[in-house]
C-alpha atoms as a PDB file:
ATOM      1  CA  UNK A   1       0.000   0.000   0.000  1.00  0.00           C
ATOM      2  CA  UNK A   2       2.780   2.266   0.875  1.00  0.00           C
ATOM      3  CA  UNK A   3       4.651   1.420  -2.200  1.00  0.00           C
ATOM      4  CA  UNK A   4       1.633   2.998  -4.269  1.00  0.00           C
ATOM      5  CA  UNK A   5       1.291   5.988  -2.344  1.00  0.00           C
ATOM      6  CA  UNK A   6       4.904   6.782  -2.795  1.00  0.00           C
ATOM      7  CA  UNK A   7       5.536   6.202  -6.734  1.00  0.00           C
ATOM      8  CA  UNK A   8       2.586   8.818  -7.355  1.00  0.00           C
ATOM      9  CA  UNK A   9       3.910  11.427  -9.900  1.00  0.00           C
ATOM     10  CA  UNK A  10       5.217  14.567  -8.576  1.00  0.00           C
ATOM     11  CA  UNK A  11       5.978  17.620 -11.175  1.00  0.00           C
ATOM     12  CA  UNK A  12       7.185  21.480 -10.610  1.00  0.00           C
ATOM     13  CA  UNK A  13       5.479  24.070 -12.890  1.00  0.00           C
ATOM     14  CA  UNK A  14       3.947  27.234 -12.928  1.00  0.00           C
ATOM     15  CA  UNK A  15       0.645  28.925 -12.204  1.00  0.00           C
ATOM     16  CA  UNK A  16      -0.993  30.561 -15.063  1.00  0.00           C
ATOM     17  CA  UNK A  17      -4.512  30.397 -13.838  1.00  0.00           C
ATOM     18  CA  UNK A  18      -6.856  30.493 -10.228  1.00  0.00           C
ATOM     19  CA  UNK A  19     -10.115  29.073 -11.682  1.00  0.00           C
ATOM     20  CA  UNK A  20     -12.796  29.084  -8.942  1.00  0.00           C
ATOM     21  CA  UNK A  21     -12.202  27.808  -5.348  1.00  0.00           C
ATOM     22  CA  UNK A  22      -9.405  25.758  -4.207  1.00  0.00           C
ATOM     23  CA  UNK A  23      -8.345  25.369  -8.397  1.00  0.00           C
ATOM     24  CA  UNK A  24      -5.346  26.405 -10.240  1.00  0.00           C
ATOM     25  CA  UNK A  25      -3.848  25.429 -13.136  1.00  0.00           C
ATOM     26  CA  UNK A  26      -0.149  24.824 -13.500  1.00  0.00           C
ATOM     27  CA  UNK A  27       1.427  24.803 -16.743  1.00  0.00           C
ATOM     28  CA  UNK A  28       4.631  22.412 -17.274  1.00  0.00           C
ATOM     29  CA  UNK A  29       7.137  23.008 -19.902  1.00  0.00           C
ATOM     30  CA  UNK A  30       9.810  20.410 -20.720  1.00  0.00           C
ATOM     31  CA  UNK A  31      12.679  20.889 -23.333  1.00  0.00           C
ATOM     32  CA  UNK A  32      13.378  17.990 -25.181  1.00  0.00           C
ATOM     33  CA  UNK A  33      15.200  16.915 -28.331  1.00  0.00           C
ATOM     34  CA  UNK A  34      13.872  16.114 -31.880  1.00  0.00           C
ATOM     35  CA  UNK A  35      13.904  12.528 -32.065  1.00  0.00           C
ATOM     36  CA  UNK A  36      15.124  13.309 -35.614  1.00  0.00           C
ATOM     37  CA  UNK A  37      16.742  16.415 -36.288  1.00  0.00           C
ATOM     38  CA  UNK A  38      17.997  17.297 -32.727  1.00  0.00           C
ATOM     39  CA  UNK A  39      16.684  20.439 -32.560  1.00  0.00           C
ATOM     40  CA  UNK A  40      15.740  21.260 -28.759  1.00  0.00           C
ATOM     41  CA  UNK A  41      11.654  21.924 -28.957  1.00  0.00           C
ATOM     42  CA  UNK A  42       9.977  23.118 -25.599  1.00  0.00           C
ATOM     43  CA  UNK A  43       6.476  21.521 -25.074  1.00  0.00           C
ATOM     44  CA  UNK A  44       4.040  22.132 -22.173  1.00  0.00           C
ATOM     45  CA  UNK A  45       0.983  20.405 -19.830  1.00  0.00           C
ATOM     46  CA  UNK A  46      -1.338  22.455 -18.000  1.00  0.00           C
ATOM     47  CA  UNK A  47      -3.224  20.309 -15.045  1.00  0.00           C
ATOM     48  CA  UNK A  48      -5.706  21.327 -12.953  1.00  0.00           C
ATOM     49  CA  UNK A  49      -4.989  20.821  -9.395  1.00  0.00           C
ATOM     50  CA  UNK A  50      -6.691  21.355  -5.619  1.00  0.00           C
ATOM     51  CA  UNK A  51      -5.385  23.960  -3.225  1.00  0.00           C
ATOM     52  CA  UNK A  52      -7.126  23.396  -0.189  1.00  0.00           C
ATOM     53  CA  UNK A  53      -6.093  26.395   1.696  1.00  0.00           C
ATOM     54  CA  UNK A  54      -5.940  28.932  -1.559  1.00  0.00           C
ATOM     55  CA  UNK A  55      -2.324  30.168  -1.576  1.00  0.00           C
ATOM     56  CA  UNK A  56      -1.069  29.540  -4.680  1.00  0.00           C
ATOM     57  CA  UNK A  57      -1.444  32.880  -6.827  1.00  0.00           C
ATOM     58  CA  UNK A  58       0.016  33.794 -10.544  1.00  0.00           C
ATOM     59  CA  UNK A  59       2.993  33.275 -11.478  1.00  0.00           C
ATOM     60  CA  UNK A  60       4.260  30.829  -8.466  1.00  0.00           C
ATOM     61  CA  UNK A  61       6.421  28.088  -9.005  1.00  0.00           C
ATOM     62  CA  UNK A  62       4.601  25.445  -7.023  1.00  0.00           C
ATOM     63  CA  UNK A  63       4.859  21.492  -6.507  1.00  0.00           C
ATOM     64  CA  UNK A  64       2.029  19.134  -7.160  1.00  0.00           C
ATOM     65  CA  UNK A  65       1.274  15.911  -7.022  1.00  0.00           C
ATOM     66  CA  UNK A  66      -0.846  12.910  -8.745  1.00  0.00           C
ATOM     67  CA  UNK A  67      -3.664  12.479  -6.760  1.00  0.00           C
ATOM     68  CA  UNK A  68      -7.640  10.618  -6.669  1.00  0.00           C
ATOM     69  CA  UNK A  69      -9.991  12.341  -9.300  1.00  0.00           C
ATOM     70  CA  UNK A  70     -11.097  15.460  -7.570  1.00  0.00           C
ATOM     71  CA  UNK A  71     -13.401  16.910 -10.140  1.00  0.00           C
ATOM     72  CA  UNK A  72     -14.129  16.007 -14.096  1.00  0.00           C
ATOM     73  CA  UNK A  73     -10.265  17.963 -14.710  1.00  0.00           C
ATOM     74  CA  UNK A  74      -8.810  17.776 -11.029  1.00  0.00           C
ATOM     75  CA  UNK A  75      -6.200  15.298 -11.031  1.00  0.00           C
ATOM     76  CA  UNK A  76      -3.630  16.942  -9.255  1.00  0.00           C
ATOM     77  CA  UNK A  77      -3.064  18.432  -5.750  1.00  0.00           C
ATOM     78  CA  UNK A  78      -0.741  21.341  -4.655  1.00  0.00           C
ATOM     79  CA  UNK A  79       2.110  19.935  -2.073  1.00  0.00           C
ATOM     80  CA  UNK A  80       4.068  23.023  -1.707  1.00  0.00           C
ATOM     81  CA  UNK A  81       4.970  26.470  -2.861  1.00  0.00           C
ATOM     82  CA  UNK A  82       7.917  26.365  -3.885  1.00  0.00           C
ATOM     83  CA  UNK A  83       8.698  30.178  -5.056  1.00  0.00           C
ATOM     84  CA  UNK A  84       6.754  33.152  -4.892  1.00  0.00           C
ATOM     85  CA  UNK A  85       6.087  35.375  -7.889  1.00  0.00           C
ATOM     86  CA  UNK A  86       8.865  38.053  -7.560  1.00  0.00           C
END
């Protein structure tokens, strides 16, 4: 049981979004290489995740992780904040 709890999926990303109560949305860019031609190409995710206590503003980095199904698009939970928008 413990074993599950601890391989959940844990990502670092950006807010770009407080939609309603206790929702943000974090957007997740990666930079990866062309499986062909090599060139570096920058993709990005945006989740939908809780925060239970509505700290999380725009433009924090924050830390979330893969939780239950909150919601139809809530998949996601806020663990920590872990830089303030400057």
């Amino acid at each position: 049981m413990t074993d599950s709890r601890n391989s959940r999926k844990v990502r670092t990303g950006v807010v770009t979004s407080v939609s309603g109560a206790k929702t943000i949305v974090v957007t997740i860019t990666e930079r990866k290489r062309h499986p062909k031609y090599g060139k570096m190409m920058t993709s990005s995710k945006k989740l939908h995740a809780h925060d239970e206590e509505c700290t999380a503003g725009v433009g924090d980095t924050v830390r979330v992780m893969e939780t239950r199904p909150m919601s139809k698009m809530k998949r996601w939970r806020l663990i920590e904040l872990v830089e303030r928008a400057k």
